[in-house]
PDB file of N, CA and C in Angstrom:
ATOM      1  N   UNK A   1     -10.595 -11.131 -24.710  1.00  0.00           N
ATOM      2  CA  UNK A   1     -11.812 -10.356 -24.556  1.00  0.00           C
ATOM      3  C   UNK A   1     -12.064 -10.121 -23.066  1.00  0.00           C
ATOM      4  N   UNK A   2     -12.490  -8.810 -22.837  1.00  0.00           N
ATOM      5  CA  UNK A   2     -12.696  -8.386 -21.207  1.00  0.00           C
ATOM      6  C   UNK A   2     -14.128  -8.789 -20.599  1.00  0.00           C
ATOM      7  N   UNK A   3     -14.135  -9.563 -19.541  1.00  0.00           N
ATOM      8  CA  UNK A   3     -14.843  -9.792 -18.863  1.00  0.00           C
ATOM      9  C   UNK A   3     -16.427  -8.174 -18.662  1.00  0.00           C
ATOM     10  N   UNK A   4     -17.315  -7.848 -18.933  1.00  0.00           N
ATOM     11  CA  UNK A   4     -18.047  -6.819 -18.824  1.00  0.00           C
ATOM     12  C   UNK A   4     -18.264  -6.643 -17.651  1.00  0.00           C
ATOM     13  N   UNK A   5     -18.351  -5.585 -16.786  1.00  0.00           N
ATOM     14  CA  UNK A   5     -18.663  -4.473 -15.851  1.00  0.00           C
ATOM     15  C   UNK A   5     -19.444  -5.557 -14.533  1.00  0.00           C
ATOM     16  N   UNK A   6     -20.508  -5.789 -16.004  1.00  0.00           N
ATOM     17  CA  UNK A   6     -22.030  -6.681 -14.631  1.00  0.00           C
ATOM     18  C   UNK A   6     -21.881  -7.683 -14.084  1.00  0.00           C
ATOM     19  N   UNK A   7     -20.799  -8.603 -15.241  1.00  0.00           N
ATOM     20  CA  UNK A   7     -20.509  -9.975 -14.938  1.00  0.00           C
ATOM     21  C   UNK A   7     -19.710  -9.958 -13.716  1.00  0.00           C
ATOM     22  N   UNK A   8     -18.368  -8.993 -13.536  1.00  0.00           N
ATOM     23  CA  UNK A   8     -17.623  -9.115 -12.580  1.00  0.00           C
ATOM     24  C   UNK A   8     -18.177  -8.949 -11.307  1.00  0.00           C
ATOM     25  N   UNK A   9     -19.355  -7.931 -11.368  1.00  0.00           N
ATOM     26  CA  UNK A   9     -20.032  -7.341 -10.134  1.00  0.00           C
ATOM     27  C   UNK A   9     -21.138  -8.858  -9.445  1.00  0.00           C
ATOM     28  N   UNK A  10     -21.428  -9.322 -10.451  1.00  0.00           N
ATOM     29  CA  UNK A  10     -22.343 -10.807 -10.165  1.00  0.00           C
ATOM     30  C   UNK A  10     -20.919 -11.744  -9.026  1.00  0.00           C
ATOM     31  N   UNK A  11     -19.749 -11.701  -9.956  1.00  0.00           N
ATOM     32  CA  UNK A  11     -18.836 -12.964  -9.386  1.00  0.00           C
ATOM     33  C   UNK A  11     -18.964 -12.616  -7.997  1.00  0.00           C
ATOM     34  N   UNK A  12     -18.633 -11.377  -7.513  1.00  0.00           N
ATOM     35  CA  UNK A  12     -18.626 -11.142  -6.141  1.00  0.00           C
ATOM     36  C   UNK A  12     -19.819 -11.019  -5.290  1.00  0.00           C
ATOM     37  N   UNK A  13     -20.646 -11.579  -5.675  1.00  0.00           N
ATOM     38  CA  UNK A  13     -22.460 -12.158  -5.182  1.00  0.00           C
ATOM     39  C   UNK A  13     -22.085 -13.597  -4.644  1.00  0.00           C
ATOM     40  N   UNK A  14     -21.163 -13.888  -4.917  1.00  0.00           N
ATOM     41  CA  UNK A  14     -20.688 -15.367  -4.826  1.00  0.00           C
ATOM     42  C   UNK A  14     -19.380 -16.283  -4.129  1.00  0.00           C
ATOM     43  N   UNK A  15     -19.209 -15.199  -3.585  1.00  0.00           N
ATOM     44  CA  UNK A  15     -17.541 -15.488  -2.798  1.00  0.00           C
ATOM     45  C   UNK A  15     -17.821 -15.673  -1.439  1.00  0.00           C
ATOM     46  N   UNK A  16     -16.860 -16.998  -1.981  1.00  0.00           N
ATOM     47  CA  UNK A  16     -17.012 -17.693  -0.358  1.00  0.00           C
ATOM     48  C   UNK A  16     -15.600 -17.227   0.280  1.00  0.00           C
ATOM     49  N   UNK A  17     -15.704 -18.264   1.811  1.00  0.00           N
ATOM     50  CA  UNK A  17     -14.750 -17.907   2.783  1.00  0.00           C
ATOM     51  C   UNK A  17     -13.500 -18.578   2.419  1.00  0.00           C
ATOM     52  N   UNK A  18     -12.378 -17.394   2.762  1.00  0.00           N
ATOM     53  CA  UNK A  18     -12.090 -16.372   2.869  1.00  0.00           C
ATOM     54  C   UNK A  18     -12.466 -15.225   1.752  1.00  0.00           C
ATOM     55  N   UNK A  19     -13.771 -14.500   2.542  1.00  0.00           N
ATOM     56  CA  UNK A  19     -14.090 -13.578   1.402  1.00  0.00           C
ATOM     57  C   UNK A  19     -13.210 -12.283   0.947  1.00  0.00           C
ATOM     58  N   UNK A  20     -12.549 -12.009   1.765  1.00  0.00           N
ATOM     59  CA  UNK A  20     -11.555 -10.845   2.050  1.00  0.00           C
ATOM     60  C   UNK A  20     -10.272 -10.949   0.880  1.00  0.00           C
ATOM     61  N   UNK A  21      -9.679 -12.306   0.801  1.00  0.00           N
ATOM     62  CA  UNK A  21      -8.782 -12.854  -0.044  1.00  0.00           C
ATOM     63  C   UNK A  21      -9.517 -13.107  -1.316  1.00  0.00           C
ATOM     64  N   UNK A  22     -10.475 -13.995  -1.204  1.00  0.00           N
ATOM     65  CA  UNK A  22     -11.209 -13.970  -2.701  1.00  0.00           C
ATOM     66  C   UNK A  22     -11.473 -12.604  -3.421  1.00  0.00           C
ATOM     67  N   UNK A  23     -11.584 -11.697  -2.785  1.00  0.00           N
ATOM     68  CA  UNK A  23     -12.337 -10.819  -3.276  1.00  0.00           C
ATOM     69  C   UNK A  23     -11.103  -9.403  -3.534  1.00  0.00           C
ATOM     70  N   UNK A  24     -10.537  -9.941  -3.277  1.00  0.00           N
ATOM     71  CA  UNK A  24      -8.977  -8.976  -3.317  1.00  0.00           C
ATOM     72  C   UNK A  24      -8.260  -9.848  -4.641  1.00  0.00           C
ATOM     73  N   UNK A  25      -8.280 -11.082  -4.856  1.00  0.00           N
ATOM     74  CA  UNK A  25      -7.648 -11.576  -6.114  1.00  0.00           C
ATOM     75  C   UNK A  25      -8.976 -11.552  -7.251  1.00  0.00           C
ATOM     76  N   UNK A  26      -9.886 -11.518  -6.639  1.00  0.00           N
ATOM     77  CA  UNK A  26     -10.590 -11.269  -8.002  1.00  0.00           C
ATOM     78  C   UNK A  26     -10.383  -9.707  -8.638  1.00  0.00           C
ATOM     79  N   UNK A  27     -10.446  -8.250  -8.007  1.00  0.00           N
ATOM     80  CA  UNK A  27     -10.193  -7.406  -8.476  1.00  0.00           C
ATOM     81  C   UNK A  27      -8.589  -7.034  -8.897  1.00  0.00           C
ATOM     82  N   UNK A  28      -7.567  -7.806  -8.282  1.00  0.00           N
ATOM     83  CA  UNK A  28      -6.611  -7.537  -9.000  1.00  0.00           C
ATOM     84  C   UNK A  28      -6.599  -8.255  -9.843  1.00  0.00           C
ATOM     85  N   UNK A  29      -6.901  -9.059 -10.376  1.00  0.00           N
ATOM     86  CA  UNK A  29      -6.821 -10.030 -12.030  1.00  0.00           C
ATOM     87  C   UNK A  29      -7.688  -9.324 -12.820  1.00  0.00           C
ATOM     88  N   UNK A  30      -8.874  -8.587 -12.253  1.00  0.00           N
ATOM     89  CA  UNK A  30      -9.356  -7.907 -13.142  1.00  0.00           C
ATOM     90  C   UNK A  30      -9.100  -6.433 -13.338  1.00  0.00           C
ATOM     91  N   UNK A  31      -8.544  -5.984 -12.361  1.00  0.00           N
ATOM     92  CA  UNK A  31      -7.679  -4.560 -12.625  1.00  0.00           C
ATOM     93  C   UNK A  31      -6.134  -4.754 -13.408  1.00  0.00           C
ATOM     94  N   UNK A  32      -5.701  -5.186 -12.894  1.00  0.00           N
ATOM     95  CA  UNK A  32      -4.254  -5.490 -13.597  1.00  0.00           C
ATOM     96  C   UNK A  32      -3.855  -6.821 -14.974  1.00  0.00           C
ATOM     97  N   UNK A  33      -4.739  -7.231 -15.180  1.00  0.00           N
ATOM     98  CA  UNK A  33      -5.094  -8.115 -16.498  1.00  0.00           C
ATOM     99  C   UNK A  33      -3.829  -9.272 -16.109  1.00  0.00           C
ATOM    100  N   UNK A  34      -3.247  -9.289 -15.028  1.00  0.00           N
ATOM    101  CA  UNK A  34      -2.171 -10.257 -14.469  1.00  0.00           C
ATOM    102  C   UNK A  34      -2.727 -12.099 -14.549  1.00  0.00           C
ATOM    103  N   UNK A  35      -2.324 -12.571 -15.359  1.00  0.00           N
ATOM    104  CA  UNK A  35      -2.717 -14.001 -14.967  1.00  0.00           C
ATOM    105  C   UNK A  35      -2.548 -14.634 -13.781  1.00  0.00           C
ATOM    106  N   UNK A  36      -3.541 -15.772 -13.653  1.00  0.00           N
ATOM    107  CA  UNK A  36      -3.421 -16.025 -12.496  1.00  0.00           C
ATOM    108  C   UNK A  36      -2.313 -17.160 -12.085  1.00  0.00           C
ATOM    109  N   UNK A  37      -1.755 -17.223 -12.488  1.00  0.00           N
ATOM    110  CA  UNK A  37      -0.270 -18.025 -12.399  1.00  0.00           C
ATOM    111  C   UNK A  37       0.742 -17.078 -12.024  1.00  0.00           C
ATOM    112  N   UNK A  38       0.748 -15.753 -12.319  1.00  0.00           N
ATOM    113  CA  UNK A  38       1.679 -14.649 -11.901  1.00  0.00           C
ATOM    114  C   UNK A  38       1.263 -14.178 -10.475  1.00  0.00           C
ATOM    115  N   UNK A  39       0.047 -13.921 -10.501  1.00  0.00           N
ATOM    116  CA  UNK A  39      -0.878 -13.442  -9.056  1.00  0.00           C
ATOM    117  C   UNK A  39      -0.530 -14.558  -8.042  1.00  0.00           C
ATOM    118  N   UNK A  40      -0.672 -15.974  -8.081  1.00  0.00           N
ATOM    119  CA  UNK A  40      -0.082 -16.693  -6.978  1.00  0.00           C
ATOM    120  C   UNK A  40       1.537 -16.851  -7.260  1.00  0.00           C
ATOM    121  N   UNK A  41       2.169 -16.718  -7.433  1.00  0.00           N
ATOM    122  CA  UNK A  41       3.622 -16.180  -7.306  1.00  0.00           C
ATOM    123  C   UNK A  41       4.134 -14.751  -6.850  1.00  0.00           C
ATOM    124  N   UNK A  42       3.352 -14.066  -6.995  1.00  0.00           N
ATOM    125  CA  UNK A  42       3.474 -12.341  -5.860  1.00  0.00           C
ATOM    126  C   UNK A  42       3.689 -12.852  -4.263  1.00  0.00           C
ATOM    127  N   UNK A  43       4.913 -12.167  -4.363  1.00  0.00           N
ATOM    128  CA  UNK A  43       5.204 -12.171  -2.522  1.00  0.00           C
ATOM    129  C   UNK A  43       5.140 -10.685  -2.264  1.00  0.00           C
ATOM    130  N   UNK A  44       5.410 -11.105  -0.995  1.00  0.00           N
ATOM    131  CA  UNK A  44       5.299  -9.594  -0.398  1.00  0.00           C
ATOM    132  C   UNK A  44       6.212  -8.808  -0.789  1.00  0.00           C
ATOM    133  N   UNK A  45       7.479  -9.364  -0.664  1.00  0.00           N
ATOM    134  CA  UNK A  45       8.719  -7.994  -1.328  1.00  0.00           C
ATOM    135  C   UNK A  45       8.497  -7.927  -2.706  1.00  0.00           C
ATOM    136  N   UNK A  46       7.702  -8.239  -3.183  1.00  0.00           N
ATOM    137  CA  UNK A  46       6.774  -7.814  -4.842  1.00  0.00           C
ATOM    138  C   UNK A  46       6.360  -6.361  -4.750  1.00  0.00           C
ATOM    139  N   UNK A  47       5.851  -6.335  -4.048  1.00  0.00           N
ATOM    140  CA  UNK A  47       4.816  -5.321  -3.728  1.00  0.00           C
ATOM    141  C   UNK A  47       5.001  -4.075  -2.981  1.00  0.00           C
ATOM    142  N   UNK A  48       5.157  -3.148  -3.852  1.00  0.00           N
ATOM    143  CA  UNK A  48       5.308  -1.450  -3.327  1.00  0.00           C
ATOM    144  C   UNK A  48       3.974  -0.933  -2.855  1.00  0.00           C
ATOM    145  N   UNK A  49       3.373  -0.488  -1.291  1.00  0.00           N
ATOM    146  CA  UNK A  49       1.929  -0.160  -0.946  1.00  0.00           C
ATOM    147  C   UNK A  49       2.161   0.982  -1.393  1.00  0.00           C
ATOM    148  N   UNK A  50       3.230   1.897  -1.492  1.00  0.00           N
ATOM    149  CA  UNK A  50       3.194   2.961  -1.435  1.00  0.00           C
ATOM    150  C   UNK A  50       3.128   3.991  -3.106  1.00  0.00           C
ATOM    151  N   UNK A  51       3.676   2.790  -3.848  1.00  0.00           N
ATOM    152  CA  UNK A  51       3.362   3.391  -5.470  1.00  0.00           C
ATOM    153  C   UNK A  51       1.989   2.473  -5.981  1.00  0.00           C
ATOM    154  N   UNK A  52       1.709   1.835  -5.226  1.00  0.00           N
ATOM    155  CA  UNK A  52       0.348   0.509  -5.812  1.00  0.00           C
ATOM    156  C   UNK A  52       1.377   0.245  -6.766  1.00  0.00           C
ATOM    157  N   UNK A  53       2.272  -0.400  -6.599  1.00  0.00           N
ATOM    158  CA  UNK A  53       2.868  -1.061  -7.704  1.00  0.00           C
ATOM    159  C   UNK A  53       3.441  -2.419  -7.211  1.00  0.00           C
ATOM    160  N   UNK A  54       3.082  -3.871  -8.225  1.00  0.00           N
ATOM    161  CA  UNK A  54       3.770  -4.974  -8.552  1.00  0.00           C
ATOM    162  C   UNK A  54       4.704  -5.520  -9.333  1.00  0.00           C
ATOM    163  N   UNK A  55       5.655  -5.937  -8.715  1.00  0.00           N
ATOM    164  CA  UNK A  55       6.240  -6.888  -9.550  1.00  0.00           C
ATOM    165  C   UNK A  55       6.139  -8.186 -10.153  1.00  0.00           C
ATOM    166  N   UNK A  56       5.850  -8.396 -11.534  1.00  0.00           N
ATOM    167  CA  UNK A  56       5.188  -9.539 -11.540  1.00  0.00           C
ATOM    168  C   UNK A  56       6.598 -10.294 -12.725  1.00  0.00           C
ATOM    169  N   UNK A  57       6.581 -11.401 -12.107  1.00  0.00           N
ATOM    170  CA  UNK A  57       7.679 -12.570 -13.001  1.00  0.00           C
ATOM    171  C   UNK A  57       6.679 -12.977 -14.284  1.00  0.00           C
ATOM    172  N   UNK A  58       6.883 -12.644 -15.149  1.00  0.00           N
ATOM    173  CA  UNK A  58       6.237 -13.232 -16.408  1.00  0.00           C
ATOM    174  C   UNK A  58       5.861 -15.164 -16.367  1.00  0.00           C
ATOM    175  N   UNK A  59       4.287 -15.527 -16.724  1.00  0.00           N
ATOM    176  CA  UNK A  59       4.769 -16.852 -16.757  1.00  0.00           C
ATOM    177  C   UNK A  59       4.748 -17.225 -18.161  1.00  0.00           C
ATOM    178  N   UNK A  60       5.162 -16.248 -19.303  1.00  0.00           N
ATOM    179  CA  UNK A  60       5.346 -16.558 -20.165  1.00  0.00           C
ATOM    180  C   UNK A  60       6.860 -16.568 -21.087  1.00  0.00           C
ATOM    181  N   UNK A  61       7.117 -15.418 -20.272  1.00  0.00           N
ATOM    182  CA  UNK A  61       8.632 -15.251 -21.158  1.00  0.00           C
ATOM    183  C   UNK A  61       9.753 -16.126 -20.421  1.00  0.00           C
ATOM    184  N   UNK A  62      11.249 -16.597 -20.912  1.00  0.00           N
ATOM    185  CA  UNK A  62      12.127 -17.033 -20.498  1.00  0.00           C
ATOM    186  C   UNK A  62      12.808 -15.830 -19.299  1.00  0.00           C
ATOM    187  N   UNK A  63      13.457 -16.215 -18.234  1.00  0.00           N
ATOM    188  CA  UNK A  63      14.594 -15.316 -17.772  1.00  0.00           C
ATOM    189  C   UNK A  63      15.097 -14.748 -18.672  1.00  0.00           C
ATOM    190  N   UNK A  64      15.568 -14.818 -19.820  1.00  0.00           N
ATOM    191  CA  UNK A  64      16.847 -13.596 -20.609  1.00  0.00           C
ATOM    192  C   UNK A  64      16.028 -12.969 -21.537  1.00  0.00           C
ATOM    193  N   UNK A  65      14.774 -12.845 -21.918  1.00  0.00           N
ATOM    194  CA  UNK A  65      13.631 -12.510 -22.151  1.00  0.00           C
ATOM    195  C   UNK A  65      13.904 -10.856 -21.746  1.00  0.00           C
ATOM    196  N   UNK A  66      13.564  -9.634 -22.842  1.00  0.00           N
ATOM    197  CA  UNK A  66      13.233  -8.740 -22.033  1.00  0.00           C
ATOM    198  C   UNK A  66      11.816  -8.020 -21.196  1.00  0.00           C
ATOM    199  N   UNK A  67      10.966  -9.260 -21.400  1.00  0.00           N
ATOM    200  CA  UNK A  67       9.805  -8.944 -20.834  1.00  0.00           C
ATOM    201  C   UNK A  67       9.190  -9.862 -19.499  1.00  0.00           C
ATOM    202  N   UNK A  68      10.732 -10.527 -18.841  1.00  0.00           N
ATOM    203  CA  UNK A  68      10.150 -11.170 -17.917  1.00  0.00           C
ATOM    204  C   UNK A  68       9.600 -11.074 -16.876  1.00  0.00           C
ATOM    205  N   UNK A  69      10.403  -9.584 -16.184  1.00  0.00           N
ATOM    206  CA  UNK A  69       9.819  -8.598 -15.528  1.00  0.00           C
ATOM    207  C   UNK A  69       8.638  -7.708 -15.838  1.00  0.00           C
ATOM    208  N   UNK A  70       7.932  -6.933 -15.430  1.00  0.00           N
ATOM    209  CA  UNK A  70       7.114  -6.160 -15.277  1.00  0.00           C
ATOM    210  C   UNK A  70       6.477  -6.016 -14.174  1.00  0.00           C
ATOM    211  N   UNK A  71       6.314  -4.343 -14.076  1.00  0.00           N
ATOM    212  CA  UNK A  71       5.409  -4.287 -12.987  1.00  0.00           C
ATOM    213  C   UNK A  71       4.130  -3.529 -13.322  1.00  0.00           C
ATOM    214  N   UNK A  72       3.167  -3.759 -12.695  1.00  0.00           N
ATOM    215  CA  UNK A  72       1.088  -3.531 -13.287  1.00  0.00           C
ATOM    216  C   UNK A  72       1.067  -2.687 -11.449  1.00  0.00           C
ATOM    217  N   UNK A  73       0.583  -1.733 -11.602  1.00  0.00           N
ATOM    218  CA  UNK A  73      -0.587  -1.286 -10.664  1.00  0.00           C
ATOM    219  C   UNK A  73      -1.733  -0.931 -10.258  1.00  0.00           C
ATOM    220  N   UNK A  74      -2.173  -1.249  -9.388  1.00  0.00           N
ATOM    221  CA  UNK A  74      -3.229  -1.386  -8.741  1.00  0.00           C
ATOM    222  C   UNK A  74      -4.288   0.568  -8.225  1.00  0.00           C
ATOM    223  N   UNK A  75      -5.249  -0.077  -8.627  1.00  0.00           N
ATOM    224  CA  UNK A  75      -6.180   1.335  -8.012  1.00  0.00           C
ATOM    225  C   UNK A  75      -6.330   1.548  -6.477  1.00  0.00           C
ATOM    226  N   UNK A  76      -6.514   2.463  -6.090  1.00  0.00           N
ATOM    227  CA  UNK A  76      -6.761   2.753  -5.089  1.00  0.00           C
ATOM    228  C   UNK A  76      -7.581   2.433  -3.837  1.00  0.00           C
ATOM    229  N   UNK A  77      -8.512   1.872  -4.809  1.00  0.00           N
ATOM    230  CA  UNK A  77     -10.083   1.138  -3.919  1.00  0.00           C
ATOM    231  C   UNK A  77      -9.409   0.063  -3.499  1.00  0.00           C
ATOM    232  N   UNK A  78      -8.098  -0.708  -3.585  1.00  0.00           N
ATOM    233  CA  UNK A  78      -8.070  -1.663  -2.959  1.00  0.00           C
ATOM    234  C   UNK A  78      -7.070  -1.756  -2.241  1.00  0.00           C
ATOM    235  N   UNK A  79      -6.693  -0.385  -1.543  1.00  0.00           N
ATOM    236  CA  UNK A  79      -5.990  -0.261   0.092  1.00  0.00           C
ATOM    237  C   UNK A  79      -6.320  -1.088   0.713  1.00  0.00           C
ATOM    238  N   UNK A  80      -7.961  -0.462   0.715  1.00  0.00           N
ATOM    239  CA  UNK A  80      -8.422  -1.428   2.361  1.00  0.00           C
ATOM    240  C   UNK A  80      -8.190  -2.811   2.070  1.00  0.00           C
ATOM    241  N   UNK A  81      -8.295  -3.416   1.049  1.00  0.00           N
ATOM    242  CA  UNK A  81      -8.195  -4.865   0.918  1.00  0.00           C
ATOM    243  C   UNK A  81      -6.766  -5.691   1.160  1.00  0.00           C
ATOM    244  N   UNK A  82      -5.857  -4.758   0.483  1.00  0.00           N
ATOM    245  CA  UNK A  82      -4.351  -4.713   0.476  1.00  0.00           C
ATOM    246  C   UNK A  82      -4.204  -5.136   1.474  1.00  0.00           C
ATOM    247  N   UNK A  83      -4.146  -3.588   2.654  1.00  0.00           N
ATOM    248  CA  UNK A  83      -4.546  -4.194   3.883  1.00  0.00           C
ATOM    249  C   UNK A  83      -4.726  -5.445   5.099  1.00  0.00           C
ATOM    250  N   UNK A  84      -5.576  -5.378   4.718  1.00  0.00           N
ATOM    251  CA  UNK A  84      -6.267  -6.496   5.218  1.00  0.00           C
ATOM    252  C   UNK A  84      -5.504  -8.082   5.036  1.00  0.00           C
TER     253      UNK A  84
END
């Protein structure tokens, strides 16, 4: 079940330091529905700035799995954060 609109907008009433990082993994877990076991395993050569696209290692499937790979992208509003 998805987190609603207001609730997410409240979490970020509430982010502490580093707010820049908090606040950049909270909208990609909630833009890209990525667990957060996949989100701290993203490195940088994951990450295409230029298609907003990730690569994310499944933490559910095996390696020979055909769904261990995937990649989820990201909206636009969060260049600047990217960024940063």
């Amino acid at each position: 079940m998805a987190i609603p609109h207001e609730d997410v907008q409240k979490i970020f009433e509430y982010l502490r330091s580093p707010a820049i990082r908090n606040e950049l993994l909270i909208r990609l877990l909630y833009q890209t529905g990525v667990q957060s076991v996949e989100l701290a395993n993203i490195r940088l050569a994951d990450i295409d700035f230029g298609k907003r696209e990730m690569r994310i290692t499944s933490a559910k499937a095996n390696e020979g799995d055909g769904n261990y790979i995937r990649y989820v992208y990201y909206h636009e509003n969060l260049d600047y954060l990217m960024r940063e």
